[in-house]
Protein backbone atom coordinates (compact mmCIF):
# COMPACT_ATOMS: atom_id res chain seq x y z
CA UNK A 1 27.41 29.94 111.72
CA UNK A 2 30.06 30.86 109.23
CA UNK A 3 29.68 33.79 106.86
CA UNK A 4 29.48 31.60 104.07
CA UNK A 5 26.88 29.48 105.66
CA UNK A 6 24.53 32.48 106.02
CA UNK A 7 25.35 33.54 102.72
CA UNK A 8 24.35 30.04 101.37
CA UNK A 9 20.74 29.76 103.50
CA UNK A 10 20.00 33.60 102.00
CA UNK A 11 20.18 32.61 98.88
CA UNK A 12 18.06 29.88 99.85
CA UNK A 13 15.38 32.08 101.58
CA UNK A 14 15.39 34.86 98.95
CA UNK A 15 18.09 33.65 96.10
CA UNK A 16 21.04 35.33 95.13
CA UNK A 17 22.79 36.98 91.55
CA UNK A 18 26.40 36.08 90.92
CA UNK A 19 28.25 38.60 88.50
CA UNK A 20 29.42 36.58 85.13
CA UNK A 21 31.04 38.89 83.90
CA UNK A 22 34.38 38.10 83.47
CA UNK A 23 33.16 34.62 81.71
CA UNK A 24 34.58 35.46 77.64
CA UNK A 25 31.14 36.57 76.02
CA UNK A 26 30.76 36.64 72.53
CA UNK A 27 28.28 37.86 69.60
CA UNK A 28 27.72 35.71 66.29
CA UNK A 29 25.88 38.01 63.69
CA UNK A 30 25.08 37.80 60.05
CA UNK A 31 22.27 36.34 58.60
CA UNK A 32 23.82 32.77 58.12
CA UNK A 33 24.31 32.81 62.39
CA UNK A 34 21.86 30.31 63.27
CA UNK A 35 22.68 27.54 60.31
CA UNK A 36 26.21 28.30 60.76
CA UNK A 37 26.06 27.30 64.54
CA UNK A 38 23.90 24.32 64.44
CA UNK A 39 26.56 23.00 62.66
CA UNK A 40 28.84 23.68 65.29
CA UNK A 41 27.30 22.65 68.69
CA UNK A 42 25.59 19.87 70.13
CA UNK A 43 22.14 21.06 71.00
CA UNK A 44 19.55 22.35 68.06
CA UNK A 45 20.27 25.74 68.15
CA UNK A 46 17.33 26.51 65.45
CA UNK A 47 14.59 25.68 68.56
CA UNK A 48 15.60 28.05 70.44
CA UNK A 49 13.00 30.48 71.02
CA UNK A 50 13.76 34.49 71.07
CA UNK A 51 14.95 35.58 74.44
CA UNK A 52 16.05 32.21 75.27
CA UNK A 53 19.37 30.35 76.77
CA UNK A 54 20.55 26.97 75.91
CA UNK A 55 23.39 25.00 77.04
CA UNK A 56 26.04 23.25 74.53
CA UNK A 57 29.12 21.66 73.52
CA UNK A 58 31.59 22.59 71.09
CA UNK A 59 33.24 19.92 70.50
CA UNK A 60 36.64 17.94 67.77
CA UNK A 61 35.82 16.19 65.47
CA UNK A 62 36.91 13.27 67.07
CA UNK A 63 33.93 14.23 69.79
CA UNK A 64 36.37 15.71 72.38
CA UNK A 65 35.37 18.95 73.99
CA UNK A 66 36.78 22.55 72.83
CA UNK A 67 34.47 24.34 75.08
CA UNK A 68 30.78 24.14 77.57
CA UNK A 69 28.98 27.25 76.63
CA UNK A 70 25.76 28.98 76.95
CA UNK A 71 23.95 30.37 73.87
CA UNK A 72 21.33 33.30 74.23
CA UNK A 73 19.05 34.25 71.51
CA UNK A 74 19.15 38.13 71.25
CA UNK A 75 17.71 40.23 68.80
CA UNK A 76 19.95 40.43 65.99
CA UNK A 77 22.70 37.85 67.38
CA UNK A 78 23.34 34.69 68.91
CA UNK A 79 25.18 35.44 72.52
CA UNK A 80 27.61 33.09 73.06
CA UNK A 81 29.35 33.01 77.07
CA UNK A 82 32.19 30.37 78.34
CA UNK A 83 34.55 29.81 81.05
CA UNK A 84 37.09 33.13 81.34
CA UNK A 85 39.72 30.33 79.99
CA UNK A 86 38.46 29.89 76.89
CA UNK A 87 39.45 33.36 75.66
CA UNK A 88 42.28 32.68 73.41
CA UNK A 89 41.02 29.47 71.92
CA UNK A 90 37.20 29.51 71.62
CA UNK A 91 36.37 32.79 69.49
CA UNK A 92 39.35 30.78 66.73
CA UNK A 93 37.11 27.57 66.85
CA UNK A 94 33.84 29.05 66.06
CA UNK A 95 35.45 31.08 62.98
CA UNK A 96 37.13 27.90 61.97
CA UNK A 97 34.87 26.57 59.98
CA UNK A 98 33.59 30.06 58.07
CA UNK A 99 34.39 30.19 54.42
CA UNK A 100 31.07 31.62 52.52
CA UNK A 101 28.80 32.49 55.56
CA UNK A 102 27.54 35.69 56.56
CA UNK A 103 29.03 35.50 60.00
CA UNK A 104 31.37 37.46 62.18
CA UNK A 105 32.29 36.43 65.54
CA UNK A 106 33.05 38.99 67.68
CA UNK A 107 33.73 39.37 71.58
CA UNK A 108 31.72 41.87 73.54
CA UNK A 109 32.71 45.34 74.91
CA UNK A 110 34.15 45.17 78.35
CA UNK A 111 31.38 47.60 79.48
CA UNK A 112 28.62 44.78 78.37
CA UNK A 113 27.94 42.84 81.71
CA UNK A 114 26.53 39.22 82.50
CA UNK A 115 24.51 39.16 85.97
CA UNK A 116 22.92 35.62 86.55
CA UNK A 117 19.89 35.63 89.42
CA UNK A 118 19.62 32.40 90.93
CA UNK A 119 15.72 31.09 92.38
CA UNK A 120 14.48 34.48 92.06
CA UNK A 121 13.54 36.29 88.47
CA UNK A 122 14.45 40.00 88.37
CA UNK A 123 10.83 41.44 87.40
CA UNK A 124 11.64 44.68 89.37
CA UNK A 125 14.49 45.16 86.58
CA UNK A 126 11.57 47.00 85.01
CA UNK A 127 12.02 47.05 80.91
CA UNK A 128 15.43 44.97 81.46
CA UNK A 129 14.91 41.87 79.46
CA UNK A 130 15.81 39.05 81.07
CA UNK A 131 16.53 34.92 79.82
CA UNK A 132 15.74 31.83 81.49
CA UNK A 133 19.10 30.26 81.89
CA UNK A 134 20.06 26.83 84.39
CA UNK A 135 23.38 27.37 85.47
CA UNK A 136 23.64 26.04 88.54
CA UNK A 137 21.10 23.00 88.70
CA UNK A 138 17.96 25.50 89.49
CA UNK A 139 15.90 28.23 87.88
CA UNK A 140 17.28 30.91 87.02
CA UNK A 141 17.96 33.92 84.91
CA UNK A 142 20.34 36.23 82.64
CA UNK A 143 20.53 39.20 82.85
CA UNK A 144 23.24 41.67 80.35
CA UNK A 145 23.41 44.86 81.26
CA UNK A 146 25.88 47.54 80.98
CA UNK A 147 28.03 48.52 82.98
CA UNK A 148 26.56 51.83 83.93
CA UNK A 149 23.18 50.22 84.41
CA UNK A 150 24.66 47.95 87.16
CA UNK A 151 26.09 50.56 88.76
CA UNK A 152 22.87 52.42 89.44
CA UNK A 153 20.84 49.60 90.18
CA UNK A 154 23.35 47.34 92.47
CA UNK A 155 22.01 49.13 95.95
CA UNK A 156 18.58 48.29 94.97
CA UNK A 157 19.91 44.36 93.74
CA UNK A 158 21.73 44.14 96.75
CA UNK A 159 18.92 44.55 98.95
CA UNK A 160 16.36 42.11 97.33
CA UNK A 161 19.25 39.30 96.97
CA UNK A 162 22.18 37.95 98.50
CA UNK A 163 25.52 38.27 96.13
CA UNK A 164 27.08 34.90 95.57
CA UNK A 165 30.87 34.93 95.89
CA UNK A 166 33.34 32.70 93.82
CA UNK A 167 33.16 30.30 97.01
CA UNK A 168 29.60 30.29 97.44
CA UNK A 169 29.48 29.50 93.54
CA UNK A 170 31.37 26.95 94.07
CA UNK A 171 29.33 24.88 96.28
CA UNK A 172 25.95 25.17 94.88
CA UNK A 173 27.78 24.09 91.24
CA UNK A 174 29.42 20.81 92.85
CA UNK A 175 26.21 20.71 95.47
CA UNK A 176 23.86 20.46 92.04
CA UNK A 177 26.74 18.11 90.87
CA UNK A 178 27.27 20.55 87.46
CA UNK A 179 30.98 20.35 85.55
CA UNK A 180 33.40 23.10 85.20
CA UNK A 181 36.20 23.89 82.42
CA UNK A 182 39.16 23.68 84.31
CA UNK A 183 37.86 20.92 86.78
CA UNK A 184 35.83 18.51 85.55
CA UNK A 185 36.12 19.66 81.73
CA UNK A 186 38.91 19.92 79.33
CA UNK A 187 40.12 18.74 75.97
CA UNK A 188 39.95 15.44 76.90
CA UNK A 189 36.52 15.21 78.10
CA UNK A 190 33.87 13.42 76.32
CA UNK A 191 30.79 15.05 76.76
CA UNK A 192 28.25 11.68 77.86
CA UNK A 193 31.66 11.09 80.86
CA UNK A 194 30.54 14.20 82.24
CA UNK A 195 26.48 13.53 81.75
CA UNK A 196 26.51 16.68 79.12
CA UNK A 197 24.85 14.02 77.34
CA UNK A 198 21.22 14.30 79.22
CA UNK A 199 21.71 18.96 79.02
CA UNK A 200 23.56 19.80 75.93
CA UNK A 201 23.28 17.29 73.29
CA UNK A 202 20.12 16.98 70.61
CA UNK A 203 20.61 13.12 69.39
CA UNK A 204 17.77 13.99 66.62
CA UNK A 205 19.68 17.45 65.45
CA UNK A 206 21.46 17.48 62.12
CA UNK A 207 25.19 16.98 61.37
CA UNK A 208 27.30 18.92 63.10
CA UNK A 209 31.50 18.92 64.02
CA UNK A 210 31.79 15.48 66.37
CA UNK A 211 28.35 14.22 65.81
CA UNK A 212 29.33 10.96 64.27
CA UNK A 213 31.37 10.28 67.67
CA UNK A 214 29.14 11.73 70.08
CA UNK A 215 26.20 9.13 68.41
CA UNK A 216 28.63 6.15 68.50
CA UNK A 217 29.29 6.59 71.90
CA UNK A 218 25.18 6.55 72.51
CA UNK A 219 24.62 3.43 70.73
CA UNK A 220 27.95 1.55 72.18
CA UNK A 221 25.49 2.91 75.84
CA UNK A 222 28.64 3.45 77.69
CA UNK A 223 32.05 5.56 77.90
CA UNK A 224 35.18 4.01 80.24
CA UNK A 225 34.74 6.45 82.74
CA UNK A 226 31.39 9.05 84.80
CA UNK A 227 31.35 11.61 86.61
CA UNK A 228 29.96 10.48 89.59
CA UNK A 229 29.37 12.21 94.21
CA UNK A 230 31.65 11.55 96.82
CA UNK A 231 30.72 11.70 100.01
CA UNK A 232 32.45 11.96 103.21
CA UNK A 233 30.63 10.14 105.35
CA UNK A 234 33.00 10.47 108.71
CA UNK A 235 32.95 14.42 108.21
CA UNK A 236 36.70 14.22 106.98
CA UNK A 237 37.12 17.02 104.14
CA UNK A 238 37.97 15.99 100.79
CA UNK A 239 40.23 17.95 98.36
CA UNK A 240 40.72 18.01 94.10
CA UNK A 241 43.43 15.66 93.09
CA UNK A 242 42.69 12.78 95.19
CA UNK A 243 42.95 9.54 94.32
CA UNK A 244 40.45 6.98 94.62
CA UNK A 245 40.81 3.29 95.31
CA UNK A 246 39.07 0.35 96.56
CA UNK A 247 38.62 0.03 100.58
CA UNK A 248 39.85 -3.25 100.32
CA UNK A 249 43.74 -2.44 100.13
CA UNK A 250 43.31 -2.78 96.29
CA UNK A 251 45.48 0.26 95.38
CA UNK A 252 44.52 0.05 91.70
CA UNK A 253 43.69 3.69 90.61
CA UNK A 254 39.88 3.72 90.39
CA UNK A 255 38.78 7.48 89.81
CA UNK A 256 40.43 11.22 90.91
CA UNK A 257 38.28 13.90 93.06
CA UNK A 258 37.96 17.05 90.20
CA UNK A 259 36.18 19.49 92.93
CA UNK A 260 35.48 19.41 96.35
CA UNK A 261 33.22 21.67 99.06
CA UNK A 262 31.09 21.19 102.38
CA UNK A 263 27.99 20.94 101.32
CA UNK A 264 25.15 22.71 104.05
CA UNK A 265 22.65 20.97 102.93
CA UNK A 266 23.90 17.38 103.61
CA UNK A 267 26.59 19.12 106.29
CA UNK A 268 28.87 16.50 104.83
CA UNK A 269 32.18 17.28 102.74
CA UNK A 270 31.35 16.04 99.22
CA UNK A 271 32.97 15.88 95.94
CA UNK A 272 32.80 15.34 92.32
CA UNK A 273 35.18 13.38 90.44
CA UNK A 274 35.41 10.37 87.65
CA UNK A 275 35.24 6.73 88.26
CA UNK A 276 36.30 4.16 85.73
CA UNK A 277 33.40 2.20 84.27
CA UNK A 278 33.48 -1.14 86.29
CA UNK A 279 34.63 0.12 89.67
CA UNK A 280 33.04 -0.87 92.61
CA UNK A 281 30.31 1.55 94.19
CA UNK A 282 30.32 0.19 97.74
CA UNK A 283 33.00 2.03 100.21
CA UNK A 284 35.75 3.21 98.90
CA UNK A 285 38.87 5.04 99.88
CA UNK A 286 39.80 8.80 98.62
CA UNK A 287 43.06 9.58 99.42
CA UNK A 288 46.22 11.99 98.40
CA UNK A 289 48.67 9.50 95.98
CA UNK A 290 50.16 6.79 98.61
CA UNK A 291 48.79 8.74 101.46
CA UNK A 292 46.29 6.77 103.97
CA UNK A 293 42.55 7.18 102.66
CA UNK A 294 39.08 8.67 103.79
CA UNK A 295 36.03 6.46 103.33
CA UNK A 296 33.55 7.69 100.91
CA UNK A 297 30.28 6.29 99.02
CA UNK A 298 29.41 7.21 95.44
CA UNK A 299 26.31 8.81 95.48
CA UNK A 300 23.75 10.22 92.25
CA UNK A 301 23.96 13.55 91.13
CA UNK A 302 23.09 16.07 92.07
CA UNK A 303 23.80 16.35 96.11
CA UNK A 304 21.26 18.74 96.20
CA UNK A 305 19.31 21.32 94.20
């Protein structure tokens, strides 16, 4: 058994915590936070409950995404994380649209920490708070620490949980069949392609940047292209940036592989990537551009979780 097959059936037997700390984590304050942001995401950021983590979108005007991120209710701010990538442009976008609030966005000291325990919650962390947070398809739970803190606790973590690696990350995300900035997200994206639309959008919220879009596209009941599982059927590994086309020697551009990964619990290379709306979901081929193909099916998401 590989290394990162034992790795993956520890965190199985006795979950795992995955250090997000490098992820660009920010602080909105002021007493205007909460109005200010529900006018800025997709989900109802005025239910969330103290101590609690959502997921969102942050989205153009013309419904296109700026950023996926996670908002925590702390005491006396709203905690805002995102993809390491979104550094430079998402702390610009949220102070956009600021002109008589009592806000201030401002990014977290280096020493502040973001340790995420997956199937497992931390009670042993003793007066540590702790939020319920679904990152990767399952239960799990934030935890943001300093960095000193981590430091004196990681033997004791380390022994009650396995530590999940950037690879091991990796497939449990595309295993639970959940989109990344960078892979299966970007400017481009509208949230419903990606299914955001069932995990970070409130249809019944109030107006916020995109909204008008965002509800078009959910009474039109379709967008021109999903996020859909590959599988490999044949064993055959599959890797990002491969075309797919029909089986039947169709070459037509149906869809493009965004992530790939073995999974161990089908034992079966999968993927994620987008299909146009209309393709068929029989066999068909996944293959580098003009290269011969791989079988694969279209299967529902998630793989696994």
């Amino acid at each position: 058994m590989s290394s990162l097959a034992a790795a993956y059936h520890a965190v199985r037997a006795r979950g795992g915590v995955i250090d997000l700390s490098r992820r660009v984590k920010l602080a909105l304050t002021g007493a205007d936070r909460v109005r200010y942001l529900q006018g800025q995401v997709t989900s109802n950021v005025q239910k969330l409950a103290p101590s609690a983590t959502q997921p969102a979108c942050v989205t153009t005007a013309k419904g296109r995404l700026c950023a996926e991120v996670m908002i925590t209710a702390a005491a006396e701010a709203l905690l805002i994380d995102a993809e390491e990538s979104l550094r430079e442009t998402l702390p610009p976008r949220l102070e956009r649209y600021i002109i008589a609030d009592d806000v201030a966005v401002t990014e977290l000291d280096p020493e502040k920490r973001l340790l995420h325990f997956l199937d497992t919650k931390p009670d042993w962390l003793g007066d540590s708070p702790v939020h319920a947070a679904t990152r990767f398809g399952r239960p799990g739970w934030d935890w943001w620490p300093d960095a000193a803190t981590v430091e004196k606790l990681w033997p004791e973590i380390t022994q009650r949980v396995e530590v999940i690696g950037e690879a091991l990350a990796e497939v449990l995300r595309i295993e639970a069949g959940v989109p990344r900035w960078g892979r299966e997200l970007d400017e481009t994206t509208l949230p419903p392609e990606a299914g955001l639309d069932r995990t970070h959008i409130d249809y019944h919220k109030g107006c916020y940047v995109g909204q008008e879009v965002i509800s078009r596209l959910k009474s039109v009941g379709h967008v021109n292209r999903q996020l859909v599982g590959f599988l490999s059927p044949s064993g055959v590994p599959l890797a990002t940036g491969w075309e797919i086309v029909a089986a039947d020697g169709d070459a037509r551009l149906l869809g493009v592989l965004t992530s790939a990964a073995h999974s161990f619990a089908l034992e079966k290379p999968i993927a994620l990537g987008y299909l146009k709306r209309g393709s068929p979901t029989g066999a068909l081929l996944a293959r580098p551009a003009g290269a011969m193909g791989v079988v694969v099916t279209v299967c529902e998401l998630p793989f696994h979780s």
